[in-house]
C-alpha atoms as a PDB file:
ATOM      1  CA  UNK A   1     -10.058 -18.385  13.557  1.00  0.00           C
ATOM      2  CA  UNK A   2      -6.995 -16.836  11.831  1.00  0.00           C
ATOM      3  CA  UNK A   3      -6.960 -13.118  11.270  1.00  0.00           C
ATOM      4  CA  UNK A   4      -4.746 -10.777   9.347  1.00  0.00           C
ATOM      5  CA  UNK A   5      -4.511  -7.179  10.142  1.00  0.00           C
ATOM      6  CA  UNK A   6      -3.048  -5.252   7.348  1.00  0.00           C
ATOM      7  CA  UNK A   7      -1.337  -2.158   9.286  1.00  0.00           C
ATOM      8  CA  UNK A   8      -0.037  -2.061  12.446  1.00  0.00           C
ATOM      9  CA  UNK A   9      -0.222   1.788  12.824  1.00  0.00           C
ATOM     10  CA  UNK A  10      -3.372   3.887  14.725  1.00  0.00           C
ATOM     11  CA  UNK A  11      -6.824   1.749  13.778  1.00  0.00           C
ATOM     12  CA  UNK A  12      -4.543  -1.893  12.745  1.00  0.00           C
ATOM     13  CA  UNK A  13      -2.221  -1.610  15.992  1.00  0.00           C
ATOM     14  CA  UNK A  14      -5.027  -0.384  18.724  1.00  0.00           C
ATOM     15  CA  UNK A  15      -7.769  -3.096  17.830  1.00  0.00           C
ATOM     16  CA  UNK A  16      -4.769  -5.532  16.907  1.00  0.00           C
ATOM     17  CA  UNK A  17      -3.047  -5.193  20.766  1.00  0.00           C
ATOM     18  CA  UNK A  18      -7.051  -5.481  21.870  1.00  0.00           C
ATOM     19  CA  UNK A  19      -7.716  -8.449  19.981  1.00  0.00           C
ATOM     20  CA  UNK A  20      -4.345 -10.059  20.682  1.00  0.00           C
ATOM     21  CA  UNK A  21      -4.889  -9.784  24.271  1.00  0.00           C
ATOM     22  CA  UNK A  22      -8.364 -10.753  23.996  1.00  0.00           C
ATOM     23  CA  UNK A  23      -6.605 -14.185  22.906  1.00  0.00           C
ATOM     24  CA  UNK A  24      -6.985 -13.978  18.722  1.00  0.00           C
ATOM     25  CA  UNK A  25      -4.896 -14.971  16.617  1.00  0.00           C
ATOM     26  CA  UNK A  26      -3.736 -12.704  14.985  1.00  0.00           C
ATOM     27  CA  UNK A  27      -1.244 -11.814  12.188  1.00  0.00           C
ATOM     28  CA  UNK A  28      -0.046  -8.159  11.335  1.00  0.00           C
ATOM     29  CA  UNK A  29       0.579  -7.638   7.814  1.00  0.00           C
ATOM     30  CA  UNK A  30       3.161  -4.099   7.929  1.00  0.00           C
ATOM     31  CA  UNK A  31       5.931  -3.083   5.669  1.00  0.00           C
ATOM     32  CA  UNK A  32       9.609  -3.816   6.391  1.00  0.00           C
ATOM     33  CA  UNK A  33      10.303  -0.685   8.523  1.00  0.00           C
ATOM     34  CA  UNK A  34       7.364  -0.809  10.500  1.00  0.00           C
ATOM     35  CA  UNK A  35       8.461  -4.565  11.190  1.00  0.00           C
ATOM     36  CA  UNK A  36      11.716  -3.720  12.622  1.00  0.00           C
ATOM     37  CA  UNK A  37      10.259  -0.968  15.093  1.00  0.00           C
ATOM     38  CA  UNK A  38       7.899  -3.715  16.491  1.00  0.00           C
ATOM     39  CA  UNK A  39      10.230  -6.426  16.593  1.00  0.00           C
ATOM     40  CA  UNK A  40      12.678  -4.015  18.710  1.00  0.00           C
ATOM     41  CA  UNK A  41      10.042  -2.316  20.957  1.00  0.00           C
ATOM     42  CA  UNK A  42       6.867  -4.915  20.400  1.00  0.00           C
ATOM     43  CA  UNK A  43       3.550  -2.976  19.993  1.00  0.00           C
ATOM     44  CA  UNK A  44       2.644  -0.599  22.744  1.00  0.00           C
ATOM     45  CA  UNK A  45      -0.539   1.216  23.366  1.00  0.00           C
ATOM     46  CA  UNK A  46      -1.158   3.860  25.646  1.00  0.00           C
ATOM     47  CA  UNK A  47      -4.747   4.434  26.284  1.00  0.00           C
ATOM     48  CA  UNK A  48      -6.682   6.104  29.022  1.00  0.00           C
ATOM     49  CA  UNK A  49      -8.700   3.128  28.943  1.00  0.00           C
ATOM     50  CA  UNK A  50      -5.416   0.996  29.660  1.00  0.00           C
ATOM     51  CA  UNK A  51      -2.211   0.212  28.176  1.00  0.00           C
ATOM     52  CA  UNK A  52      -1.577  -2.919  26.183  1.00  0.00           C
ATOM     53  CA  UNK A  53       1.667  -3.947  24.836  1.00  0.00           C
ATOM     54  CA  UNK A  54       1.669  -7.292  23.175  1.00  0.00           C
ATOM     55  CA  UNK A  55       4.726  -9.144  21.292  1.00  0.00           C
ATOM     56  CA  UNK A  56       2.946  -9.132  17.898  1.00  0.00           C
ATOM     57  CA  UNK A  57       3.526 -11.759  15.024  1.00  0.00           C
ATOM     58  CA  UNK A  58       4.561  -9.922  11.831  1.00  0.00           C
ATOM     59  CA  UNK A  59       4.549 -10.893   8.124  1.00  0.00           C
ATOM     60  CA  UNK A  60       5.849  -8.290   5.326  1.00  0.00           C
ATOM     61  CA  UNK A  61       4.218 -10.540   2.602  1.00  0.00           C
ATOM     62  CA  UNK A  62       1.529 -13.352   2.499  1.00  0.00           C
ATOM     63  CA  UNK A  63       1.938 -16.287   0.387  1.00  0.00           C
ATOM     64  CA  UNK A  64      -0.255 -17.342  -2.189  1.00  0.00           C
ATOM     65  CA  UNK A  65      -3.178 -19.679  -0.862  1.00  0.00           C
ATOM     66  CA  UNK A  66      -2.478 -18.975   2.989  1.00  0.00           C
ATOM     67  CA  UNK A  67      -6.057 -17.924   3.629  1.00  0.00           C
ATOM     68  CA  UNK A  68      -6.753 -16.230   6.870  1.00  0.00           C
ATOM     69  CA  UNK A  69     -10.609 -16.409   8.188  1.00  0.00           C
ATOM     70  CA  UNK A  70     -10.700 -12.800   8.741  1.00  0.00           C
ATOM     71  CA  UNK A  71      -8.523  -9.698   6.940  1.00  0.00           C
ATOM     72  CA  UNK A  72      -8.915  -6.699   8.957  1.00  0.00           C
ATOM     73  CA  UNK A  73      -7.946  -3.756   6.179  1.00  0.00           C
ATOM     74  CA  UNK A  74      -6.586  -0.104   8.557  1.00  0.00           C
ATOM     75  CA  UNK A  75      -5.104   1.724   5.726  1.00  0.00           C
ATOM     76  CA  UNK A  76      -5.465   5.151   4.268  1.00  0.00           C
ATOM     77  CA  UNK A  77      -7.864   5.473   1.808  1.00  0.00           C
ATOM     78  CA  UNK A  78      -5.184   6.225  -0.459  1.00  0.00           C
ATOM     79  CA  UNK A  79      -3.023   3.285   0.093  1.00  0.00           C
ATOM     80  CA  UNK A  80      -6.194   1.347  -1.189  1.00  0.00           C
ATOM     81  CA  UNK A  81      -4.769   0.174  -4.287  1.00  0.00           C
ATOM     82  CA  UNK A  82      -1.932  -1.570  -3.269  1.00  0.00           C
ATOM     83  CA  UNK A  83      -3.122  -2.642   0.074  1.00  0.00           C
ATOM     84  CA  UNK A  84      -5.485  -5.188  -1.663  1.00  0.00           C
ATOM     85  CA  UNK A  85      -3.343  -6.442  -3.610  1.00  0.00           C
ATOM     86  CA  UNK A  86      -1.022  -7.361  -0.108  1.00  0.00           C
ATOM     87  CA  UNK A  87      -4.171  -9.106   0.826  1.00  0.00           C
ATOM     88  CA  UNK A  88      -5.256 -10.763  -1.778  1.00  0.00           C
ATOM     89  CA  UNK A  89      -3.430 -14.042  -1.346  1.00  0.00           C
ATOM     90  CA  UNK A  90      -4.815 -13.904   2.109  1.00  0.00           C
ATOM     91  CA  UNK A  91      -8.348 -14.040   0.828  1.00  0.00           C
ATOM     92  CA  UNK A  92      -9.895 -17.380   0.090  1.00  0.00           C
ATOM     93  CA  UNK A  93     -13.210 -18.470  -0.573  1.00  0.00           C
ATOM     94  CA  UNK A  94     -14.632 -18.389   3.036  1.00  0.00           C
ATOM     95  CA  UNK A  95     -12.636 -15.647   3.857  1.00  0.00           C
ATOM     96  CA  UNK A  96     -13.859 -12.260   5.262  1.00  0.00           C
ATOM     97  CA  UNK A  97     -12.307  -8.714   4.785  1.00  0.00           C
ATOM     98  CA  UNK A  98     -13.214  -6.066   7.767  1.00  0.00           C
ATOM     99  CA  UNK A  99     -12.459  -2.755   6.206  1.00  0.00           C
ATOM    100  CA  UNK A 100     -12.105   0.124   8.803  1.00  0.00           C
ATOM    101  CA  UNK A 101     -11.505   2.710   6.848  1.00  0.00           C
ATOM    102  CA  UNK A 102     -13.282   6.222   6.541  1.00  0.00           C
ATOM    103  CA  UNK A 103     -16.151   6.845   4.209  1.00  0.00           C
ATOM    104  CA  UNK A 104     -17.709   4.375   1.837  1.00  0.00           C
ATOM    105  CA  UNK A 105     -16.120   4.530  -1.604  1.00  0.00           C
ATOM    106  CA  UNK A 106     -14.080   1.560  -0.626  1.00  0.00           C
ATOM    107  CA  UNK A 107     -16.433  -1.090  -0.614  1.00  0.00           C
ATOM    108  CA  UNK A 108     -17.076  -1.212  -4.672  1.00  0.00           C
ATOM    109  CA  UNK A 109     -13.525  -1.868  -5.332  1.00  0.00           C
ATOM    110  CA  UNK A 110     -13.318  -4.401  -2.292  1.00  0.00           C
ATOM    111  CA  UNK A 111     -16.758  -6.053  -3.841  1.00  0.00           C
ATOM    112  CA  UNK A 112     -15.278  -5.674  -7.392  1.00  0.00           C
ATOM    113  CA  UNK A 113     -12.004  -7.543  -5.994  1.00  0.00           C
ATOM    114  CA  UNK A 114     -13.517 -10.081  -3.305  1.00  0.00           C
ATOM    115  CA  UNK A 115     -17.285 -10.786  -3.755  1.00  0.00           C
ATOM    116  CA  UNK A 116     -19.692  -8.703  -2.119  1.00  0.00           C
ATOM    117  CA  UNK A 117     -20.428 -11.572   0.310  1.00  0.00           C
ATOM    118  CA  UNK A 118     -16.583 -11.863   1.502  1.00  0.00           C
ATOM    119  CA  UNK A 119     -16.917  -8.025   2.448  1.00  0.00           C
ATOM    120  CA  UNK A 120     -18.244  -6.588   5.719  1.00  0.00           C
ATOM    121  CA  UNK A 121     -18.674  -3.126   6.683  1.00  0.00           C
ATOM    122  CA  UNK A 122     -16.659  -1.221   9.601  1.00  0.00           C
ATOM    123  CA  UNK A 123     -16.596   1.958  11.518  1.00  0.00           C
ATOM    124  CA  UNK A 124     -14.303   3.406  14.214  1.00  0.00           C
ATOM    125  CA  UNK A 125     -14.889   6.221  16.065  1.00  0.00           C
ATOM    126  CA  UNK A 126     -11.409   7.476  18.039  1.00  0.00           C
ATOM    127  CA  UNK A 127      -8.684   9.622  17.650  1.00  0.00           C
ATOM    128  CA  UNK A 128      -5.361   7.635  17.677  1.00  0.00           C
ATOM    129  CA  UNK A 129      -1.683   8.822  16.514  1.00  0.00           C
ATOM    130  CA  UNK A 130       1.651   7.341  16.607  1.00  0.00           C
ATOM    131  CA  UNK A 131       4.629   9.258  18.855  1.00  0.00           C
ATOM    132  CA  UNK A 132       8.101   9.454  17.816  1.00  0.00           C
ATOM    133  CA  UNK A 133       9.012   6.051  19.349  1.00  0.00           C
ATOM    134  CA  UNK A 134       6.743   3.909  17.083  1.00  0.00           C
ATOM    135  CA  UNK A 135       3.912   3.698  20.157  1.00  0.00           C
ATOM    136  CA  UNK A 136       0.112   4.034  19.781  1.00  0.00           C
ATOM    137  CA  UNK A 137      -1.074   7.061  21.275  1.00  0.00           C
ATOM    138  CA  UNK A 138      -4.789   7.102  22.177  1.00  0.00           C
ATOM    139  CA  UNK A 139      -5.799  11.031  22.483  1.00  0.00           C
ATOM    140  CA  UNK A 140      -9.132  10.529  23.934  1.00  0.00           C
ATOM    141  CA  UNK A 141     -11.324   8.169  26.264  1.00  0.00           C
ATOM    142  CA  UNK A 142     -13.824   7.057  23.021  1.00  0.00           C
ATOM    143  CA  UNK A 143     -13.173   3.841  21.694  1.00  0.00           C
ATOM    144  CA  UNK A 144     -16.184   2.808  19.621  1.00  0.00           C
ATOM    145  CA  UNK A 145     -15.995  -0.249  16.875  1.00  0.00           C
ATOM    146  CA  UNK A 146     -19.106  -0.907  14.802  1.00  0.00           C
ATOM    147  CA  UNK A 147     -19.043  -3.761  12.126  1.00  0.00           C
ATOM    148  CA  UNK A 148     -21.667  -5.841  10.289  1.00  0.00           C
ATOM    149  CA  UNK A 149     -22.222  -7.869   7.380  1.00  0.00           C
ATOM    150  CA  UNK A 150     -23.957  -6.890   4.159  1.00  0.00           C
ATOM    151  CA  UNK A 151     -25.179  -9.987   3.376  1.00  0.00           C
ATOM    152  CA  UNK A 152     -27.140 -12.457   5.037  1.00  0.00           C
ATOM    153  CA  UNK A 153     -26.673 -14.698   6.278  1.00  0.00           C
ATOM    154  CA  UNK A 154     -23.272 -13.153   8.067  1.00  0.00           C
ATOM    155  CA  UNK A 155     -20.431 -15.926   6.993  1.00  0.00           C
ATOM    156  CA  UNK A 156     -19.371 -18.180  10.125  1.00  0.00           C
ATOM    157  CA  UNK A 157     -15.945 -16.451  10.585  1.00  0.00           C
ATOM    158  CA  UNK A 158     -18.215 -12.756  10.683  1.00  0.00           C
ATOM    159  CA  UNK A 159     -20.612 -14.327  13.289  1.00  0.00           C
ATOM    160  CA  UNK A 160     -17.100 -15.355  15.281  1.00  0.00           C
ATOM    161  CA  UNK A 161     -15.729 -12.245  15.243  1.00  0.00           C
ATOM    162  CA  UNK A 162     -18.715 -10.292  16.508  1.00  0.00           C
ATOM    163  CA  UNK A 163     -19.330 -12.404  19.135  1.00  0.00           C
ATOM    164  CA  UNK A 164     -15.379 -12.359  20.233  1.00  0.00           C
ATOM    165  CA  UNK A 165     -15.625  -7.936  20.222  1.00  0.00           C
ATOM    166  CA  UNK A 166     -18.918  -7.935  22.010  1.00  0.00           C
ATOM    167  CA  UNK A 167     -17.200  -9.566  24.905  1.00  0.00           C
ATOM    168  CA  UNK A 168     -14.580  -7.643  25.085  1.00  0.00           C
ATOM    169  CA  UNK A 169     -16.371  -4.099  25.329  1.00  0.00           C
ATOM    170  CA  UNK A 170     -19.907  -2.547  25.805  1.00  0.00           C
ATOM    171  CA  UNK A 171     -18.137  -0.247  22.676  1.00  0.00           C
ATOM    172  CA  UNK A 172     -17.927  -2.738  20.531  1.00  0.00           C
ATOM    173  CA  UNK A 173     -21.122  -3.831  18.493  1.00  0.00           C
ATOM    174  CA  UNK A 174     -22.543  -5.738  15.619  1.00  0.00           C
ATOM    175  CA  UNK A 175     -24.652  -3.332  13.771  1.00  0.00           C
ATOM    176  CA  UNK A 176     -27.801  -4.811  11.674  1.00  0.00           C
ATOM    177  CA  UNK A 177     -27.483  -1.920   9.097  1.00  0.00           C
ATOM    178  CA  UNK A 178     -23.734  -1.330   8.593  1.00  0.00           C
ATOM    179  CA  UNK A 179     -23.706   0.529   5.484  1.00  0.00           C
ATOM    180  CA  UNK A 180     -26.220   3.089   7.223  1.00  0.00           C
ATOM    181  CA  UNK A 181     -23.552   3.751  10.221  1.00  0.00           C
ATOM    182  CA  UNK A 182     -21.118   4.108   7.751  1.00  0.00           C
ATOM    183  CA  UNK A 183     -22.835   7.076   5.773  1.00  0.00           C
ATOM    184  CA  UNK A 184     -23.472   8.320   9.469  1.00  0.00           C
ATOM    185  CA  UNK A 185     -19.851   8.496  10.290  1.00  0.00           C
ATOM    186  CA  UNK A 186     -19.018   9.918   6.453  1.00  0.00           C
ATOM    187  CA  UNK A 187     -21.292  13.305   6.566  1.00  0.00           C
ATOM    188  CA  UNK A 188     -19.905  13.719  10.316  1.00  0.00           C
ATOM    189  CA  UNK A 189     -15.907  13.427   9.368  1.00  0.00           C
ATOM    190  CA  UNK A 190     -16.828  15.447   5.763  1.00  0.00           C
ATOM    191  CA  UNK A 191     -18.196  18.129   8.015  1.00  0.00           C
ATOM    192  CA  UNK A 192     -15.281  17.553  10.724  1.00  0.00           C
ATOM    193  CA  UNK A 193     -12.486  17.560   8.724  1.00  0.00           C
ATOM    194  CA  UNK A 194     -13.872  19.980   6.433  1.00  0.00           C
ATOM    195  CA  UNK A 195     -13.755  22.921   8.450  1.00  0.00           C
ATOM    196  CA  UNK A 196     -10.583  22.012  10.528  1.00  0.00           C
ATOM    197  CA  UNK A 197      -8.832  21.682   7.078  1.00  0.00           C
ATOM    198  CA  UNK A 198     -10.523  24.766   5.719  1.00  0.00           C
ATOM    199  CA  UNK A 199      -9.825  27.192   8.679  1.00  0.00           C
ATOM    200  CA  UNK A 200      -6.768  24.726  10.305  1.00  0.00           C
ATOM    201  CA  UNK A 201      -8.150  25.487  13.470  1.00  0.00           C
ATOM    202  CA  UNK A 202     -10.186  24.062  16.623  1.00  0.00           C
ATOM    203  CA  UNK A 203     -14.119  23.658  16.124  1.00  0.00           C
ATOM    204  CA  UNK A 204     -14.003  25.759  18.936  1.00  0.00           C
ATOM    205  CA  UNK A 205     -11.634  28.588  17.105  1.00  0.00           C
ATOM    206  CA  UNK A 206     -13.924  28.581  14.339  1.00  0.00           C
ATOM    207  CA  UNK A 207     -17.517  29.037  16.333  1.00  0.00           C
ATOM    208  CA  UNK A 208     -15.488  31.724  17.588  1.00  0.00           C
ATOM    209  CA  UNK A 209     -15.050  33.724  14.183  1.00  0.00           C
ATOM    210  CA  UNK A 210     -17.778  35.977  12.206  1.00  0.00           C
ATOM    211  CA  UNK A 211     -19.079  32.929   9.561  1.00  0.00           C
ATOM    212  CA  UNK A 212     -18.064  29.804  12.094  1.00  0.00           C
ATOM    213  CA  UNK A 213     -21.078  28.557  13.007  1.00  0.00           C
ATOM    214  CA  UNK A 214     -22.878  29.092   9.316  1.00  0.00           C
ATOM    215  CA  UNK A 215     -20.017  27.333   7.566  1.00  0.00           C
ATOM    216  CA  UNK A 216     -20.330  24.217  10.029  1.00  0.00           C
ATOM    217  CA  UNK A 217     -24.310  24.356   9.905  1.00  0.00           C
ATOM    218  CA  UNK A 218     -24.042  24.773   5.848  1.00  0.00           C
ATOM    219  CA  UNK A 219     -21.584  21.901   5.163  1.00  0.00           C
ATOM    220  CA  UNK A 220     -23.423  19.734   7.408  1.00  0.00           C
ATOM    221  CA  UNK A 221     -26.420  20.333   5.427  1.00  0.00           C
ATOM    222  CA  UNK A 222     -24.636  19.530   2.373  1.00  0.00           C
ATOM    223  CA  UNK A 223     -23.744  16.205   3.262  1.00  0.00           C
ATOM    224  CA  UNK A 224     -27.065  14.951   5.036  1.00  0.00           C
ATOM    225  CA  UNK A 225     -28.461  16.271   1.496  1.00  0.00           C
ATOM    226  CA  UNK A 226     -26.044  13.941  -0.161  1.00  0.00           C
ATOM    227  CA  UNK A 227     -26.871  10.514   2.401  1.00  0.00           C
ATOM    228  CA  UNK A 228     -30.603  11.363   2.548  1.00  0.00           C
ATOM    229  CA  UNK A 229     -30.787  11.380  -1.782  1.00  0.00           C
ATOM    230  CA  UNK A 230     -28.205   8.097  -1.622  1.00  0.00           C
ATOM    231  CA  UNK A 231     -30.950   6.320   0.528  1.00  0.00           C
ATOM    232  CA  UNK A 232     -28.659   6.572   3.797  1.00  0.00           C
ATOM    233  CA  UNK A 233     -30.636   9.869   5.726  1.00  0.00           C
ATOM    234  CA  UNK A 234     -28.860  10.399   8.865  1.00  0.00           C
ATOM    235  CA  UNK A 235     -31.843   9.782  11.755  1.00  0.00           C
ATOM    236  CA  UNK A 236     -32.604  13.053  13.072  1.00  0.00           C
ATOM    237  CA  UNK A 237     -31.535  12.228  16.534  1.00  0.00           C
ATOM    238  CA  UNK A 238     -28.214  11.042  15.278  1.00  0.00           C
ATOM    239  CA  UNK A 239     -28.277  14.157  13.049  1.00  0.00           C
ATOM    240  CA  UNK A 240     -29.419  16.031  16.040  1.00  0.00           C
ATOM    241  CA  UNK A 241     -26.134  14.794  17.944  1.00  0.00           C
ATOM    242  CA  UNK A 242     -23.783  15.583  14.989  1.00  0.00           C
ATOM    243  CA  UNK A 243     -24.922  18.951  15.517  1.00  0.00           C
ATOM    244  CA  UNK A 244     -24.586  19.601  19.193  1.00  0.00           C
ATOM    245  CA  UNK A 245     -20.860  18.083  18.671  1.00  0.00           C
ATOM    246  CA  UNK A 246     -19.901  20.205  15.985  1.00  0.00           C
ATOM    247  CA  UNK A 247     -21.139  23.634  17.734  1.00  0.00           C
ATOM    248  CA  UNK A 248     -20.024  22.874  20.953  1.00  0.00           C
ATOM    249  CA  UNK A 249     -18.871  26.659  21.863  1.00  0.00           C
ATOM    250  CA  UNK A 250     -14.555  25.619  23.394  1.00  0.00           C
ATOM    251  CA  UNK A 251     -14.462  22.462  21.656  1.00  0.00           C
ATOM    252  CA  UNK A 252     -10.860  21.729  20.668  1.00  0.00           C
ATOM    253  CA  UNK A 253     -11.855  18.988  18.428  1.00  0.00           C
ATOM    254  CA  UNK A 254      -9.955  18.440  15.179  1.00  0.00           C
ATOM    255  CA  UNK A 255      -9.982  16.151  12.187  1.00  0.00           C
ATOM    256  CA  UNK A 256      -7.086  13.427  11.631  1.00  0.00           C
ATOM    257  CA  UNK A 257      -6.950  14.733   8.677  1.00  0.00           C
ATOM    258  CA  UNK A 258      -5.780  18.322   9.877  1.00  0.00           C
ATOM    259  CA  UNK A 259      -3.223  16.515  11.857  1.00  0.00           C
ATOM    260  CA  UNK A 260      -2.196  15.026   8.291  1.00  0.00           C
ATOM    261  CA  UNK A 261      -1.942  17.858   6.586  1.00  0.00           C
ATOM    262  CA  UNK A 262      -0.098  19.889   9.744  1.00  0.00           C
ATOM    263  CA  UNK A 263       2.569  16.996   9.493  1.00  0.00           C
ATOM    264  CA  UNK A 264       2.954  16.952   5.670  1.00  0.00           C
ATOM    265  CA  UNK A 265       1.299  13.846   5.398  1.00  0.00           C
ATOM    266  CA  UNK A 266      -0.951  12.827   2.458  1.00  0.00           C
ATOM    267  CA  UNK A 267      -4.664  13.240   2.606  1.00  0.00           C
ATOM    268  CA  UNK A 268      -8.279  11.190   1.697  1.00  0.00           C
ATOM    269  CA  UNK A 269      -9.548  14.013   1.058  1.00  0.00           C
ATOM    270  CA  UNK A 270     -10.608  12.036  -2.537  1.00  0.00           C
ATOM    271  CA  UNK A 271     -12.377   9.697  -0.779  1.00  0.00           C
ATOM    272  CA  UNK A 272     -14.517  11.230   1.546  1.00  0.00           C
ATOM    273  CA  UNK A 273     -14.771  14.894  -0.116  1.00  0.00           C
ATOM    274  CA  UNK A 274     -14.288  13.701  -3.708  1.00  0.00           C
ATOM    275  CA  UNK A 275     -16.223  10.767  -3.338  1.00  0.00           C
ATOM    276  CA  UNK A 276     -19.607  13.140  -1.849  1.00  0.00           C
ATOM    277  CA  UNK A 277     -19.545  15.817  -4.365  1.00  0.00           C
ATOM    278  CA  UNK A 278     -19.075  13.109  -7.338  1.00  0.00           C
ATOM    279  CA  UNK A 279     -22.427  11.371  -5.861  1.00  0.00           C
ATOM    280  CA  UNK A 280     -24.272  15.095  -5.865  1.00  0.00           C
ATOM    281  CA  UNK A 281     -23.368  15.487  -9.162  1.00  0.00           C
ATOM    282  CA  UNK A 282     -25.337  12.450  -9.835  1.00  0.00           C
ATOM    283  CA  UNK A 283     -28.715  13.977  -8.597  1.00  0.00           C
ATOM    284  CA  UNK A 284     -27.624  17.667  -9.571  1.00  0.00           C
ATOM    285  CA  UNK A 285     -27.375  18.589  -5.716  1.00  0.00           C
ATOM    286  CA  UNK A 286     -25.369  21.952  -5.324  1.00  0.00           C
ATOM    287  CA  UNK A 287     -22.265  21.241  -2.811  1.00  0.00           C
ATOM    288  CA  UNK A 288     -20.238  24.944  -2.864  1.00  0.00           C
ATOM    289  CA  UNK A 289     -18.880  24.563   1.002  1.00  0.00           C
ATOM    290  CA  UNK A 290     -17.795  20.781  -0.080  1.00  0.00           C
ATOM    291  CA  UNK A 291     -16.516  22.248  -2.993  1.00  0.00           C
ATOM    292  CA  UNK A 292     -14.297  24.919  -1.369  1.00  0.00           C
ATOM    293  CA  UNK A 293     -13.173  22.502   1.582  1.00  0.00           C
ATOM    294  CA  UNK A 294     -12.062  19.772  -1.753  1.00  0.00           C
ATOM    295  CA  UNK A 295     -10.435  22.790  -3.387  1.00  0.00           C
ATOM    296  CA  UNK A 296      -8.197  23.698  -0.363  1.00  0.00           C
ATOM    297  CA  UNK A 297      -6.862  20.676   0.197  1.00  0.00           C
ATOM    298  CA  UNK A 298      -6.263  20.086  -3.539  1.00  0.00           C
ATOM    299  CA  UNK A 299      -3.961  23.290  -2.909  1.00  0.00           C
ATOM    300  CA  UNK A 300      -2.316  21.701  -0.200  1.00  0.00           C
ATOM    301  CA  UNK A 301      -1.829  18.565  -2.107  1.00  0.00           C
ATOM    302  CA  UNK A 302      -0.056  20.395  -5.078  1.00  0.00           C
ATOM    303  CA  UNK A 303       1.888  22.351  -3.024  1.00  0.00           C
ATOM    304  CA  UNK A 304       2.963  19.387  -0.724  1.00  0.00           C
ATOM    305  CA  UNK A 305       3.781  17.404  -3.834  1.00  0.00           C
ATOM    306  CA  UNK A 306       5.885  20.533  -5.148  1.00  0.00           C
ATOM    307  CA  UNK A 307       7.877  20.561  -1.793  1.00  0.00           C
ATOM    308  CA  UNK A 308       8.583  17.161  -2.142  1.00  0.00           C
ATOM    309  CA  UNK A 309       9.639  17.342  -5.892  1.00  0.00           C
ATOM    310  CA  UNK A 310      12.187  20.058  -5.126  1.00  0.00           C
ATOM    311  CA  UNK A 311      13.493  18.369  -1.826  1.00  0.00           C
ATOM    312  CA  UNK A 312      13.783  15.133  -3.482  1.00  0.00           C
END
C-alpha cells in the first residue's frame, strides 16, 4: 500500500516517522521550505516514548493520476482549502483519505470533494510542537490514534491500515463508531482550548481564580448540550473523565491552540468554536461561554492580522 501524508510538521511528521519505521511506504507531501529542512536534517522525533529519525521521501506536488492507497490529511483546519486541492490528484477511485484533524466540520467538504465512502474518520490525542531546528518535539508520554471508517464495508486499503497501527501500539485502534470519538474529542478541545485562550493561562491557574472552576464546568456543559442534540452525547463515563481532567486542581495543561496564539500563529478557532455555536443555532441552544471564548479569539485574530498589515 502507498500512502501520502500531506504535512510533515507535529500530527503528519510523528505518525509519518512511526509508520515509516513500522516499514510503510510512505510519501510526505510538504511545501518547498519544509522540504529543504528535511532533506538537510531528515525527520527527527524526540519522544519520551523513543526517538525516531527516518530519511523521509518528499514530494512538493503530486501529479495528476498518481493515486496513493491511503492520503493521510495533518493540516490546520484552516489550511483546509488548499490542502485538498494538493491532494486531489492523489485521490483515485479506491483511494482513502485519513483526516486527523480537530473537530468535525471537515468531513462535509472532504465528502463533498471525495465521496463519503473514500473518507475515514481520525482522532489524535497528544501534544506535539516543532523546535527551532525543524525537529518534532513530543511534550508528553500520550500518544493515542483512533481511526475508522464511515462506511461499511471499510475499503481494503482502510482494513490494511488498521491492521498495520494495531501492531504497532496498544494506542493505536480501529474504532467501530468514529464519528462518535470524534465529537468526544471536539467538546473536550472546545472546552480545553476555550479557557486557556480565554484566560491564556494553565487549567491549573484558572481553578485557581474566583469563577475558574464555573467557567470550565459551564462551557463543558455547553458543548455536551451541543453533541448530545447532534446525536453524538458524550457517554457519561467518558464525560465523567473529561471532567476530572479539566478540574484537576495544579494541572498545567494547555490547548495547542494557546500555544498558537502565544506564537502569533493563526487559529481554528472557526472550526471547532465557530463550527459548535453555528450547530446550536440550529436547535436554538444558548452558547454565551462559547460565545465569549469565539469572540476573544476573533480579537486576537484582528489584531494579529493588523500587526501583520503594518509590519508587512
Amino acid at each position: 500500500m502507498r500512502m501520502l501524508i500531506l504535512g510533515a510538521g507535529g500530527i503528519g511528521g510523528y505518525f509519518g516517522a512511526r509508520l515509516q519505521q513500522a516499514g510503510a511506504d510512505v510519501r510526505f507531501l510538504v511545501r518547498p521550505a519544509r522540504a529543504r529542512v528535511l532533506h538537510d536534517r531528515g525527520l527527527r522525533v524526540f519522544s519520551p516514548l523513543g526517538d525516531v529519525e527516518v530519511t523521509p521521501e518528499l514530494l512538493t506536488a503530486v501529479d495528476d493520476g498518481d493515486h496513493f492507497d491511503l492520503v493521510l490529511l495533518s493540516c490546520k483546519a484552516y489550511d483546509l482549502v488548499s490542502a485538498i486541492d494538493a491532494i486531489t490528484p492523489a485521490v483515485g477511485p479506491h483511494s482513502v483519505v485519513v483526516p486527523l484533524l480537530n473537530g468535525i466540520a471537515h468531513l462535509d467538504r472532504l465528502d463533498a470533494r471525495f465521496g463519503r465512502v473514500r473518507v475515514a474518520g481520525g482522532v489524535a490525542h497528544l501534544a506535539l510542537t516543532a523546535d527551532e531546528t525543524g525537529a518534532i518535539r513530543h511534550l508528553n508520554a500520550t500518544q493515542r490514534l483512533i481511526i475508522g471508517a464511515r462506511t461499511e464495508p471499510a475499503p481494503p486499503a482502510f482494513d490494511w491500515l488498521g491492521a498495520l497501527i494495531t501492531r504497532m501500539s496498544p494506542d493505536y485502534t480501529v474504532s467501530p463508531d468514529i464519528e462518535q470519538d470524534m465529537w468526544d474529542k471536539l467538546v473536550f478541545i472546545s472546552v480545553l482550548a476555550g479557557t486557556t485562550c480565554l484566560m491564556r493561562a494553565t487549567i491549573g491557574d484558572i481553578l485557581a481564580t474566583r469563577a475558574g472552576r464555573a467557567l470550565i464546568e459551564g462551557m463543558l456543559q455547553e458543548s455536551a448540550t451541543i453533541a448530545a442534540s447532534c446525536g453524538h452525547a458524550p457517554s457519561a463515563s467518558r464525560l465523567a473523565g473529561y471532567r476530572a481532567q479539566l478540574t484537576e486542581t495544579g494541572s498545567s495543561l494547555t490547548a495547542s491552540m494557546l500555544r498558537d496564539m502565544l506564537r502569533g500563529a493563526p487559529t481554528e478557532a472557526d472550526h471547532v468554536f465557530g463550527n459548535l455555536i453555528e450547530r446550536a443555532a440550529e436547535f436554538a441552544l444558548p452558547t454565551p461561554l462559547l460565545d465569549l471564548a469565539m469572540s476573544a479569539l476573533q480579537a486576537y485574530e484582528i489584531s494579529r492580522r493588523r500587526l501583520s498589515a503594518s509590519s508587512g
